[in-house]
Protein backbone atom coordinates (compact mmCIF):
# COMPACT_ATOMS: atom_id res chain seq x y z
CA UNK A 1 -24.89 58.15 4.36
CA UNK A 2 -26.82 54.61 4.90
CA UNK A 3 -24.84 51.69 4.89
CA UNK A 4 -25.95 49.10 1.85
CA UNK A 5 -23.52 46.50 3.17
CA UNK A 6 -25.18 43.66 5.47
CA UNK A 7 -22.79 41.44 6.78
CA UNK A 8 -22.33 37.59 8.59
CA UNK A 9 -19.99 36.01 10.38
CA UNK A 10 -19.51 32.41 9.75
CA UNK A 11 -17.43 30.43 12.82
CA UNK A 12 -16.25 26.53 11.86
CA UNK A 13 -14.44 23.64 13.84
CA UNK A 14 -14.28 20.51 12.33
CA UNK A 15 -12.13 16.96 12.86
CA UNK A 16 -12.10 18.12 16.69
CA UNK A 17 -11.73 14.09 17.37
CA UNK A 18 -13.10 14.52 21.00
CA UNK A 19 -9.72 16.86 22.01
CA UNK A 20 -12.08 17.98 24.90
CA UNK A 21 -8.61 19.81 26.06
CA UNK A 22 -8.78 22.72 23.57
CA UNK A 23 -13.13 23.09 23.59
CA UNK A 24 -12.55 25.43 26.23
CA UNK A 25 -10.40 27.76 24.53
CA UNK A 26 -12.68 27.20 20.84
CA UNK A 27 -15.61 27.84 23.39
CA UNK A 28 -13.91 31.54 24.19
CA UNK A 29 -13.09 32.91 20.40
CA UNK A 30 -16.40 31.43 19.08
CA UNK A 31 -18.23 33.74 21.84
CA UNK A 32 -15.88 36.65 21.39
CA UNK A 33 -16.18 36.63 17.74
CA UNK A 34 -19.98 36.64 17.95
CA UNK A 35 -20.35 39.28 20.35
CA UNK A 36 -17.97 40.96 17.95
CA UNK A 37 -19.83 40.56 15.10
CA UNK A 38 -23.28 40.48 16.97
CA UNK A 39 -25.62 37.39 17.42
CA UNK A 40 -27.75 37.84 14.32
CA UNK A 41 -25.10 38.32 12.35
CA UNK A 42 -22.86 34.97 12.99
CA UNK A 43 -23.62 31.53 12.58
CA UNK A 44 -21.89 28.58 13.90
CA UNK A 45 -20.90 25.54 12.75
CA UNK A 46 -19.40 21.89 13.09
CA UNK A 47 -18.06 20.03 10.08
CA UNK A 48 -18.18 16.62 11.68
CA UNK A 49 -15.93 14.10 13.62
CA UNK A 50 -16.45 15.85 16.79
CA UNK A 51 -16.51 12.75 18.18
CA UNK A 52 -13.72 10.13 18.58
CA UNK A 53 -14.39 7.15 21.13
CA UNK A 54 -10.60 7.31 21.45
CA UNK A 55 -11.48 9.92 24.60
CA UNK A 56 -12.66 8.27 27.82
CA UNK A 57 -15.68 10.80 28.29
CA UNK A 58 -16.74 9.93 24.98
CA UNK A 59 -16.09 6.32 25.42
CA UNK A 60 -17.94 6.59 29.37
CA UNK A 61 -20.77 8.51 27.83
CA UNK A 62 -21.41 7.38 23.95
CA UNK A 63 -20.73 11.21 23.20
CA UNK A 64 -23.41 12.47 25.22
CA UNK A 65 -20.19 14.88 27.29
CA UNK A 66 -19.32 16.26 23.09
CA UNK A 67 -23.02 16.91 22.45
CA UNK A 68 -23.50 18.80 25.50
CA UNK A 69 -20.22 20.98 24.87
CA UNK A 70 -21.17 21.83 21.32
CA UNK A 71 -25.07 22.74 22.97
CA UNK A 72 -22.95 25.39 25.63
CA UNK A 73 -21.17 26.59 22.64
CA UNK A 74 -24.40 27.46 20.92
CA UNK A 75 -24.13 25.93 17.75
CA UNK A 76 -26.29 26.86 15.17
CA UNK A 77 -25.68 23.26 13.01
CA UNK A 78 -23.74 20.33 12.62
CA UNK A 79 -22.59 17.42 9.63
CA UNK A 80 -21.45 14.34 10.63
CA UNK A 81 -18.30 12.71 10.03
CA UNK A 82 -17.40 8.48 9.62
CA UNK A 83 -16.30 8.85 13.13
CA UNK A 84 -20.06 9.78 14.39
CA UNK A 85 -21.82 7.69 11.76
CA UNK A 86 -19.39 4.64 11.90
CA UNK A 87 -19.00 4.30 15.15
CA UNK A 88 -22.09 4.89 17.05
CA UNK A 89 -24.86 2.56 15.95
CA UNK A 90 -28.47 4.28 14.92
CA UNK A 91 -30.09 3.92 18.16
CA UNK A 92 -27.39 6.02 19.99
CA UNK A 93 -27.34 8.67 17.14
CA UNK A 94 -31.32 9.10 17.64
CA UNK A 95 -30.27 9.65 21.03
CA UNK A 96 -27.71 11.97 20.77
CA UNK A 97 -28.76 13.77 17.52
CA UNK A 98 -32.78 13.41 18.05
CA UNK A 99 -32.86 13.67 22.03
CA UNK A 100 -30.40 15.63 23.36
CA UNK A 101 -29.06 17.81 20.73
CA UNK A 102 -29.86 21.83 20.61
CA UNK A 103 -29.23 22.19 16.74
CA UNK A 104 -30.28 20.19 13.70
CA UNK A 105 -28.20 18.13 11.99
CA UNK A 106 -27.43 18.51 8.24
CA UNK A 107 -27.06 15.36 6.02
CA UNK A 108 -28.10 14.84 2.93
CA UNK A 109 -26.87 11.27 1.54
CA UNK A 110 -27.75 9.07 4.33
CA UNK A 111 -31.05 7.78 4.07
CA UNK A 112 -31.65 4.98 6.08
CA UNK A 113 -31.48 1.52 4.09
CA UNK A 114 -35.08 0.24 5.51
CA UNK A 115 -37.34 3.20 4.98
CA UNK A 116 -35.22 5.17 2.25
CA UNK A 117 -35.98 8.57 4.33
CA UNK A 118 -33.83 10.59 6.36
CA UNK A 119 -33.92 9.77 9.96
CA UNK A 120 -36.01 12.03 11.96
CA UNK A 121 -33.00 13.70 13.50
CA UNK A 122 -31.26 14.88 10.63
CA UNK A 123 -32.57 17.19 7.69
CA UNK A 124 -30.63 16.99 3.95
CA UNK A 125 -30.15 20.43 4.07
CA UNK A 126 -31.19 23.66 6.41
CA UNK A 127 -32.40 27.36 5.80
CA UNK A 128 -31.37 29.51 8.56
CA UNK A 129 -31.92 33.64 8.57
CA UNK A 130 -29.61 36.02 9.96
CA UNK A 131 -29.96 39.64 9.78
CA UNK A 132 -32.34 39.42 7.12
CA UNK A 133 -29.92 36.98 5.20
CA UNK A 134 -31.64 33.43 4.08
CA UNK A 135 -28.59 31.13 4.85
CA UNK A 136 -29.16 27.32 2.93
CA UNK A 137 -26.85 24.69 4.42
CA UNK A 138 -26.37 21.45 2.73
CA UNK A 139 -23.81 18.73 5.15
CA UNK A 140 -22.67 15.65 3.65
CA UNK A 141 -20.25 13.09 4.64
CA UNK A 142 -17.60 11.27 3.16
CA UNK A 143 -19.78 7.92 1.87
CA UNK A 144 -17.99 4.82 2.96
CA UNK A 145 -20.83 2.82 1.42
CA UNK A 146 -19.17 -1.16 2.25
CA UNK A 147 -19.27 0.08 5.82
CA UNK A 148 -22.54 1.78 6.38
CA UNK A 149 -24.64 -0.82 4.44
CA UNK A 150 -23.76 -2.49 7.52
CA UNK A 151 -25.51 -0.19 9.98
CA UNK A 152 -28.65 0.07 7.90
CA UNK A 153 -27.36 3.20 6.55
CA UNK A 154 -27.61 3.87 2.30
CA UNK A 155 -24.86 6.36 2.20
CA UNK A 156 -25.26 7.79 -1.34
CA UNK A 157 -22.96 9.92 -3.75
CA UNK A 158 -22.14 12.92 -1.88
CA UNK A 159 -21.21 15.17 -4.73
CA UNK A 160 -24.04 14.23 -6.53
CA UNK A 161 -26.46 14.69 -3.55
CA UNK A 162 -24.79 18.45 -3.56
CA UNK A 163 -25.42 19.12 -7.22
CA UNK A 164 -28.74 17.97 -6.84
CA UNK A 165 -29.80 20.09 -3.80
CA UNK A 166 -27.92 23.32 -5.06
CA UNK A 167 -30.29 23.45 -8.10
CA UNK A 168 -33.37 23.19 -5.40
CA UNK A 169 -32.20 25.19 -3.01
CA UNK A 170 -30.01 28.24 -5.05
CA UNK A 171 -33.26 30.09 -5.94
CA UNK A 172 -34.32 30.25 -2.14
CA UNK A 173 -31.10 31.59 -0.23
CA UNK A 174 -29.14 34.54 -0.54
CA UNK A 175 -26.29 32.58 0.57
CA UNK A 176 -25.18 28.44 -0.14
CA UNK A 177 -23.01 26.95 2.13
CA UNK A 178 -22.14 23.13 2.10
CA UNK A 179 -21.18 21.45 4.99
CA UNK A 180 -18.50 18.87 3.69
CA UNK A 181 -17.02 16.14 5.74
CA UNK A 182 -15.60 14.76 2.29
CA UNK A 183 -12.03 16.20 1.94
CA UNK A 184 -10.33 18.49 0.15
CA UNK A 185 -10.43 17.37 -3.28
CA UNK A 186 -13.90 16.50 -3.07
CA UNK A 187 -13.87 20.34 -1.94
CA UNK A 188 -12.12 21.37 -5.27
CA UNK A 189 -14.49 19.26 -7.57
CA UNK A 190 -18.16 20.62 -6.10
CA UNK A 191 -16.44 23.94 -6.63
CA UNK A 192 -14.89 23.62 -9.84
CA UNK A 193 -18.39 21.40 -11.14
CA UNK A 194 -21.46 22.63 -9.34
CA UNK A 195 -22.94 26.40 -9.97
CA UNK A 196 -24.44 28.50 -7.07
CA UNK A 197 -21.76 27.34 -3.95
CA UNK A 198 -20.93 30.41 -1.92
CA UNK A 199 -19.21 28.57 0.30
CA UNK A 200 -17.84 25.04 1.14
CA UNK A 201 -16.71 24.53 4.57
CA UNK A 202 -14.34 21.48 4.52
CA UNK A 203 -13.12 18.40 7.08
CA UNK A 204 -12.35 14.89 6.83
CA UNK A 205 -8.87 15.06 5.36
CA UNK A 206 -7.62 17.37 7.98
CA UNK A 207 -6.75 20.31 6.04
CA UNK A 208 -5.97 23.58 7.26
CA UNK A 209 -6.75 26.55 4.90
CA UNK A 210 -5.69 29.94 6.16
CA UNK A 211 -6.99 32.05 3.16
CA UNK A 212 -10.07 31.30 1.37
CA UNK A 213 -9.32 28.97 -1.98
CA UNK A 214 -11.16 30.27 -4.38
CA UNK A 215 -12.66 28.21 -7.15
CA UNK A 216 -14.70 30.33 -9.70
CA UNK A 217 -17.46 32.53 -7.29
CA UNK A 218 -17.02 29.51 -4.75
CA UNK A 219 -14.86 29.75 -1.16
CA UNK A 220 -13.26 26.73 0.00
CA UNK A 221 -12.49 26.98 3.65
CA UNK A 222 -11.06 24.59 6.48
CA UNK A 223 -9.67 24.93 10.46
CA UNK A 224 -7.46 22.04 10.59
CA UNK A 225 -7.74 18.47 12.85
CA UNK A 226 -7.94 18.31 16.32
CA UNK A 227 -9.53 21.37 17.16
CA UNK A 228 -6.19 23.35 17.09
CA UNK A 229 -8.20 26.61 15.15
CA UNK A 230 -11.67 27.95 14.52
CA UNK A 231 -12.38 29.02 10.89
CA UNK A 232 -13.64 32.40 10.36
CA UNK A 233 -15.47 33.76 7.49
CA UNK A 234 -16.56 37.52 7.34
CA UNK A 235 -19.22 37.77 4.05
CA UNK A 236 -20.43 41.10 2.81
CA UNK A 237 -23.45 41.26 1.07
CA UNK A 238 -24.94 43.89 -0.66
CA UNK A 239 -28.56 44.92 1.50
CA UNK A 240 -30.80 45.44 -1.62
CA UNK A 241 -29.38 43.26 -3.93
CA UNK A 242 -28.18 40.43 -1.56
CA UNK A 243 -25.13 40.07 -4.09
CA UNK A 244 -22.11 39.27 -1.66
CA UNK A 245 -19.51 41.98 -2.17
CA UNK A 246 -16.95 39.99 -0.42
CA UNK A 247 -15.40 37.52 1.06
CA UNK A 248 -12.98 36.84 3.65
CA UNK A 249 -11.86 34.08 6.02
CA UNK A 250 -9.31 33.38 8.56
CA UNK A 251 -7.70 30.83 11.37
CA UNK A 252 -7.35 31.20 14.93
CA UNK A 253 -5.10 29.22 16.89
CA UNK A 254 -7.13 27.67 19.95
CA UNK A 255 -3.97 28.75 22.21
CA UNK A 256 -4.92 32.13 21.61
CA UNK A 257 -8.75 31.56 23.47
CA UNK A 258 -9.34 31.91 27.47
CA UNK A 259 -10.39 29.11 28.63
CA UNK A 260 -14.45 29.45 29.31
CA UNK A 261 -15.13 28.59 33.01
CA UNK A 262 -18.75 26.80 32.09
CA UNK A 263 -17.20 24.22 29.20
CA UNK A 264 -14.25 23.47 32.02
CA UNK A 265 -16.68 22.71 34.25
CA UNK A 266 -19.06 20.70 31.96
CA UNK A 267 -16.32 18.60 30.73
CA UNK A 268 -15.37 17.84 34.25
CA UNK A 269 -18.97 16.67 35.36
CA UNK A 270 -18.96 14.79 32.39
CA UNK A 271 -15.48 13.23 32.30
CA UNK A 272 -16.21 12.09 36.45
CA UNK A 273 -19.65 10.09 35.10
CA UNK A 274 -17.61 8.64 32.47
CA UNK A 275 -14.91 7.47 34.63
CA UNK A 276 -17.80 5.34 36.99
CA UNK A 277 -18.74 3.70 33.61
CA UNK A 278 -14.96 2.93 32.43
CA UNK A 279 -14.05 1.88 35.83
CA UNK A 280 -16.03 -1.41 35.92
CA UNK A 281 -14.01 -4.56 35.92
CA UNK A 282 -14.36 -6.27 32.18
CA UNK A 283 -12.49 -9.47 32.95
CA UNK A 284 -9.82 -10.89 35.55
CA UNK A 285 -6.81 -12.22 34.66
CA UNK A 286 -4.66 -14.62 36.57
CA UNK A 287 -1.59 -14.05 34.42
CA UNK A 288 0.03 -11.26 33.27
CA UNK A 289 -0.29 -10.60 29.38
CA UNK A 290 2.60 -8.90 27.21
CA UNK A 291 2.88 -6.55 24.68
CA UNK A 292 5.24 -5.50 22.31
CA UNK A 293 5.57 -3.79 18.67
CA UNK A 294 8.18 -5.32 17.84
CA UNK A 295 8.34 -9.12 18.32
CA UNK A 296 5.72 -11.65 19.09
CA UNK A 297 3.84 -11.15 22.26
CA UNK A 298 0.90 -13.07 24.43
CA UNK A 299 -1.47 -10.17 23.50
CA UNK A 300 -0.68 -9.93 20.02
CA UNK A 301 -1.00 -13.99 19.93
CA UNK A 302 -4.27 -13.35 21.43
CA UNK A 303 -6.04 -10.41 18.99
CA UNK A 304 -4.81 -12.54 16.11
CA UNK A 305 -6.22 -15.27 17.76
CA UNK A 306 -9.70 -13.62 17.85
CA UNK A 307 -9.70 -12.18 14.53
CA UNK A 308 -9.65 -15.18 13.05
CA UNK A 309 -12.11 -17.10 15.44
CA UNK A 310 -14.42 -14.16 14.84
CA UNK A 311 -14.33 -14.15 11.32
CA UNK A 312 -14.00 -18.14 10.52
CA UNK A 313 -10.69 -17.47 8.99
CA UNK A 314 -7.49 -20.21 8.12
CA UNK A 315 -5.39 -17.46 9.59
CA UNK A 316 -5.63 -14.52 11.62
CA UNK A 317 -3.61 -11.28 11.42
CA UNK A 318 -3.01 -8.07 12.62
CA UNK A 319 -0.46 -5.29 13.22
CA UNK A 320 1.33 -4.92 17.06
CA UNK A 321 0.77 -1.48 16.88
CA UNK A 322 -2.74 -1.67 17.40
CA UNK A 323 -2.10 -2.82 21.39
CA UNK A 324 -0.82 0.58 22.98
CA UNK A 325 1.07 0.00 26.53
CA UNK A 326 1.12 -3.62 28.27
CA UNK A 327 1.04 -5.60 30.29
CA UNK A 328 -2.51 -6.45 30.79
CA UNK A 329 -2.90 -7.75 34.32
CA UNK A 330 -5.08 -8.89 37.05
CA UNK A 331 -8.13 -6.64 37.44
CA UNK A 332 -9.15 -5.24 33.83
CA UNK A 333 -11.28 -2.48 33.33
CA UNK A 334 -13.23 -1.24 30.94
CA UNK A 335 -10.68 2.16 30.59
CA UNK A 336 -8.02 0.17 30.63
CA UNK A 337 -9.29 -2.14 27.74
CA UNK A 338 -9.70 1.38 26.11
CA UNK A 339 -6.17 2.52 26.97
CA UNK A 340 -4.64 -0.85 25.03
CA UNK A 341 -6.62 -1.03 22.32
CA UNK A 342 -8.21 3.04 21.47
CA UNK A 343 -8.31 2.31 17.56
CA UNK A 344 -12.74 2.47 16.31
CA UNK A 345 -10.95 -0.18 13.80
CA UNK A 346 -13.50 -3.00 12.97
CA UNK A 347 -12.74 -7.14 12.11
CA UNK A 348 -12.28 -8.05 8.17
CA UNK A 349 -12.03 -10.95 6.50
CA UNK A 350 -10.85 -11.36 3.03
CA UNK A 351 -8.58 -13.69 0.59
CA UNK A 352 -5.02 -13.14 0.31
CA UNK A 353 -3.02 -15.73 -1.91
CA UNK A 354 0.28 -17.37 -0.01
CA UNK A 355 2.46 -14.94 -2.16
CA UNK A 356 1.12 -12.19 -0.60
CA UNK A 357 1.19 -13.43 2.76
CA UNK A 358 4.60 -13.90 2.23
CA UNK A 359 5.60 -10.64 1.13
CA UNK A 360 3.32 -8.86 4.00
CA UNK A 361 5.37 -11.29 6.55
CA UNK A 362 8.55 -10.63 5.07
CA UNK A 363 7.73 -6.81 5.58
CA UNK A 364 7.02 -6.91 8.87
CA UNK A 365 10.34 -8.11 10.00
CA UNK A 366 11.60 -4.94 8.68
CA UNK A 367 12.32 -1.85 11.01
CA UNK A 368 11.08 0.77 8.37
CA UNK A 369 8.04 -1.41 8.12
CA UNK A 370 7.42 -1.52 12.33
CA UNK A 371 8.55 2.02 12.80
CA UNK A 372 6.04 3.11 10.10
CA UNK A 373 4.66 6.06 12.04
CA UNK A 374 0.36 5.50 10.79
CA UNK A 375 -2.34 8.74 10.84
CA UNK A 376 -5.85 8.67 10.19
CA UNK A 377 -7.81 5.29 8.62
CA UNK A 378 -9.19 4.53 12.41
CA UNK A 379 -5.86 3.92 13.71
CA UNK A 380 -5.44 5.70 16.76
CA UNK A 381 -1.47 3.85 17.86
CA UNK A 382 1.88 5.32 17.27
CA UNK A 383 3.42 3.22 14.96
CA UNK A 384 2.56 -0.30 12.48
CA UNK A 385 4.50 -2.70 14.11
CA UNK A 386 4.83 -5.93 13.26
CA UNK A 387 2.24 -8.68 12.08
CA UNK A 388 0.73 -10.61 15.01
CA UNK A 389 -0.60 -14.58 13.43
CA UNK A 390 -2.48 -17.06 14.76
CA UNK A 391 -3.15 -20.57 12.44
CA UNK A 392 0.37 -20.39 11.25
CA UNK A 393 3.38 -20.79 11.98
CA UNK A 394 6.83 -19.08 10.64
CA UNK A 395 10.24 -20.34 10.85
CA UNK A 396 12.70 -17.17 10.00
CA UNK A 397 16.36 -15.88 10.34
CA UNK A 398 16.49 -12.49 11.90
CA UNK A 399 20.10 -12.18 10.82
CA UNK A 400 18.98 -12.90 6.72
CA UNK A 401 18.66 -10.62 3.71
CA UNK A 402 15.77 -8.25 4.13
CA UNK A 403 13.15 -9.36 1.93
CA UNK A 404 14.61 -13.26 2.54
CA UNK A 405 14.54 -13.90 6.40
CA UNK A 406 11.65 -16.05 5.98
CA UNK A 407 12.59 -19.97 5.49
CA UNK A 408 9.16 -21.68 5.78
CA UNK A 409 5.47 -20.89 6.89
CA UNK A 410 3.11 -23.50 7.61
CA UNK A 411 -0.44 -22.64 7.61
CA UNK A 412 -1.82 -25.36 10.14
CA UNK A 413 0.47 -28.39 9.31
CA UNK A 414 0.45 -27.69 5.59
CA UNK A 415 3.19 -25.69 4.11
CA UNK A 416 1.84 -22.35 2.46
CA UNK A 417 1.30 -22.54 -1.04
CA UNK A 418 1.78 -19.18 -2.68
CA UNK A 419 -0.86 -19.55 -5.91
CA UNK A 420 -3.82 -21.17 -3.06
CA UNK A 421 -6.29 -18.38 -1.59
CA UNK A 422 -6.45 -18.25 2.19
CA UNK A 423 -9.37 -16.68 4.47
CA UNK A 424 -7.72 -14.39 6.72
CA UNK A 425 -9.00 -12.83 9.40
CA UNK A 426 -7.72 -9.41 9.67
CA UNK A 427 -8.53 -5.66 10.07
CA UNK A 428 -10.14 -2.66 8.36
CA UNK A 429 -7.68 -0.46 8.32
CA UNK A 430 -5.61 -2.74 6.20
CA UNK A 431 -7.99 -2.38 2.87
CA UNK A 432 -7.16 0.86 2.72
CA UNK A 433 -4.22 0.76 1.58
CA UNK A 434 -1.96 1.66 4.38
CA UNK A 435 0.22 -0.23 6.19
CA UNK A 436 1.17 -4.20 4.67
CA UNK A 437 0.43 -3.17 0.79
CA UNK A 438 -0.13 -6.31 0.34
CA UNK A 439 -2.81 -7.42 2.88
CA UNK A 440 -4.88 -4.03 0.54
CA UNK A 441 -4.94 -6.28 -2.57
CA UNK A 442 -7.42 -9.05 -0.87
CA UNK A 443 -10.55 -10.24 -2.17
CA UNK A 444 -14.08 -11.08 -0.92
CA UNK A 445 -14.22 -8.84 1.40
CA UNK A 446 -16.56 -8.92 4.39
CA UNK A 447 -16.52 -6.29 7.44
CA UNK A 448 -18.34 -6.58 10.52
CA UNK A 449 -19.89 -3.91 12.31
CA UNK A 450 -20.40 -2.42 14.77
CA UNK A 451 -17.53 -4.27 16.82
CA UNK A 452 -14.31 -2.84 17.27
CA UNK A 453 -11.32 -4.70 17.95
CA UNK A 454 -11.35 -4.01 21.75
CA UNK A 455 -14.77 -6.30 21.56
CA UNK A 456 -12.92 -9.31 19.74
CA UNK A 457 -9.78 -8.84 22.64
CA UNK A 458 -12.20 -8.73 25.68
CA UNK A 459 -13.92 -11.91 24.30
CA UNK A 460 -10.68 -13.56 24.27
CA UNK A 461 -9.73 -12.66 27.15
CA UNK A 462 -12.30 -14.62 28.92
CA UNK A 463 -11.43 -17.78 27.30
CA UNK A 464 -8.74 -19.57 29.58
CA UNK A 465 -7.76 -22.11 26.50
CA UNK A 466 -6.89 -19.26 24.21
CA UNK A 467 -4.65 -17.49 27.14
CA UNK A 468 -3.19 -20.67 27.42
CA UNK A 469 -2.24 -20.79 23.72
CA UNK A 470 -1.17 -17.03 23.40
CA UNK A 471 2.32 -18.64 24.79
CA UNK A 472 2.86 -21.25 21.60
CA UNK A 473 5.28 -19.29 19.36
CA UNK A 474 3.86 -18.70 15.77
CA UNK A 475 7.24 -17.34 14.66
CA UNK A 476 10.43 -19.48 15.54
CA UNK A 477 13.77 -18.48 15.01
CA UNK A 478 16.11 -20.42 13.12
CA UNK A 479 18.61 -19.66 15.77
CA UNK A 480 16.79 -20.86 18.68
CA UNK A 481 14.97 -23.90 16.74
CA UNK A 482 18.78 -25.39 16.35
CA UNK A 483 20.05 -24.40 19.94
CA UNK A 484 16.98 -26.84 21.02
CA UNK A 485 17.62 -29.54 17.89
């Protein structure tokens, strides 16, 4: 009897965030499962955020070690996530994407802002052919628009972009995947409002599916953060017809994988050229620097410091968490700047009134406010911490009413006035809506890329009069302020 059934295999990572510990192991299943299912017959693919400069052979190599792991993998395609298109400017993406890569890259709503094309190393979308199967992939990423303006990107409406493409692209393919690194409900929508998906492979939001969700004829699929599991999704189609007959889909655990010798090896080579990049003294200090989440510290005194030189501000402010491990001492390198301050978390200045100054200062004297434990948004610490000020000063009582600890706060030598509008020099992170509540309800806002805080701290930490200053105490105690009256 012949066999009418033609069938692909369809492997997917996504969110790996540079965990170069587990590509190994995801190197291992993806090649077992092909040579399962047979070359022709499986196609592989990365949903975006592969790269995270949080790892030192990203940071040493501007991702060139993760591009050459997902070439040894044999990747078929890729998306990109915010964490490839935010954080690595164009000219480095043309490198990595346009030079070095081994697969094209799928994205369909960023054109860049100055020609209002595509850049020449990405396509919108992607027909590939397996076993006699036309395969159309559309990738899209999650459009922070505020942010990429600022790169020269024009990040458009993903969802939009999808419906768009799936009515030009439906009548050529016997099978529509999209490439999402939008999130989950995003996911839902496309496959609850556009006709003619087959498949949506999800990231962005971290979300781990198990069994296919199924939305009318459309699959919704996703392998987690981190690169704990590889997606796989088995398709029968029918051979004459091309009418798939079914669909399945699974996880596997990265745990479960042998290690592959070759991607062990490559992320060593690449890992020891990183390290001779991150080794190189940044700055030498002739004091040491403190740190701490929960109180006022040098360091803190000093970020705040620079936020609010950098962005012109009255005041400057930012959570302790961001400053992991201290102190910062005599020879500084570039790894250890990296090691302090990880977070891809870029300046922000905006207008908060005095009242909600006040309430975001009167939070962060509050334990379940610095213990906040913080995922995702950039932030790459442990927990919030407390707020770290420069261009004001706060006289409080630690032993007070929570909510009430806070007796004055002078904003240079003027006292703060709640109804007035201040320019505060602050962070990211905060306007979206995480963290200080408050500090999210600011106004005129104005981000600048492509520097990360770790850029405003080095800067500082060149200029002796501003280490001088990072002893002055912006917040007094009442307690101590009498014991000196």
């Amino acid at each position: 009897m012949t066999d009418t059934t033609v069938r692909l295999r369809v492997l997917h990572t996504n969110d790996i965030h540079s965990h170069f510990e587990h590509m190994p192991s995801i190197a291992s299943i993806i090649r077992t499962q092909r040579a399962e299912a047979g070359e022709d017959h499986t196609l592989t693919l990365d949903i975006g955020d592969h790269i995270d400069r949080v790892h030192p052979a990203t940071e040493g190599t501007q991702g060139r070690a993760n591009i050459a792991v997902l070439n040894a993998i044999g990747y078929d395609a890729v998306t990109l996530g915010n964490n490839e298109g935010l954080t690595l400017q164009p000219e480095i993406l043309s490198r990595r994407y346009g030079e070095e890569a081994a697969f094209p890259v799928v994205l369909a709503n960023m054109p860049e802002m100055a020609s209002g094309t595509h850049p020449a190393w990405a396509v919108p979308y992607h027909i590939v052919v397996k076993s006699g199967i036309r395969v159309g992939l559309i990738g899209v990423t999650a459009p922070f628009a505020e942010f990429y303006n600022l790169l020269g990107w024009d990040v458009r409406d993903a969802v939009e972009t999808v419906r768009r493409l799936s009515r030009e692209l439906r009548p050529q393919v016997d099978v529509l995947v999209v490439m999402s690194h939008l999130g989950i409900r995003s996911d839902e929508r496309m496959a609850a409002e556009i006709e003619g998906i087959d498949l949506i492979l999800g990231g962005h939001t971290h979300h781990l599916i198990e069994e296919p969700l199924r939305i009318g004829r459309t699959a919704v699929c996703a392998a987690g953060k981190f690169g704990q599991y590889v997606g796989v999704v088995d398709l029968e189609l029918d051979s004459a017809s091309r009418e798939i007959r079914k669909v399945e889909s699974r996880v596997l655990a990265s745990v479960t994988g042998e290690e592959a010798g070759d991607i062990t090896s490559l992320i060593a080579s690449y890992s020891e050229q990183a390290s001779r990049v991150l080794d190189r003294e940044v700055v030498r200090l002739d004091r040491p620097l403190s740190v701490d989440w929960y109180g006022e510290s040098q360091l803190g005194n000093v970020l705040a410091a620079g936020l609010r030189r950098r962005t012109g501000a009255e005041i400057g402010l930012v959570n302790a968490g961001q400053l992991l491990g201290g102190p910062l001492q005599g020879s500084v390198t570039a790894g250890r700047l990296l090691e302090l301050c990880p977070s891809p978390i870029n300046p922000c200045r905006m207008k908060l009134t005095g009242a909600q100054l006040l309430r975001a200062l009167e939070e962060s004297l509050l334990p379940e406010y610095m213990d906040k434990p913080l995922y995702g948004y950039g932030f790459r610490g442990k927990v919030l911490g407390t707020l770290c000020v420069d261009g004001m000063t706060i006289d409080y009582d630690p032993q007070g009413e929570p909510g009430a600890k806070i007796h004055s706060v002078f904003v240079g030598t003027e006292p703060l006035e709640p109804a007035r509008a201040y320019t505060v020099g602050t962070i990211d992170m905060f306007t979206f809506g995480i963290g200080y509540l408050s500090i999210s309800e600011g106004t005129e806002r104005k981000f600048y890329l492509p520097e990360f805080l770790r850029d405003v701290l080095l800067k500082q930490l060149h200029d002796k009069a501003v280490l001088q200053d990072s002893s002055r105490l912006r917040w007094i105690r009442l307690d101590a302020r009498r014991s000196t009256s």
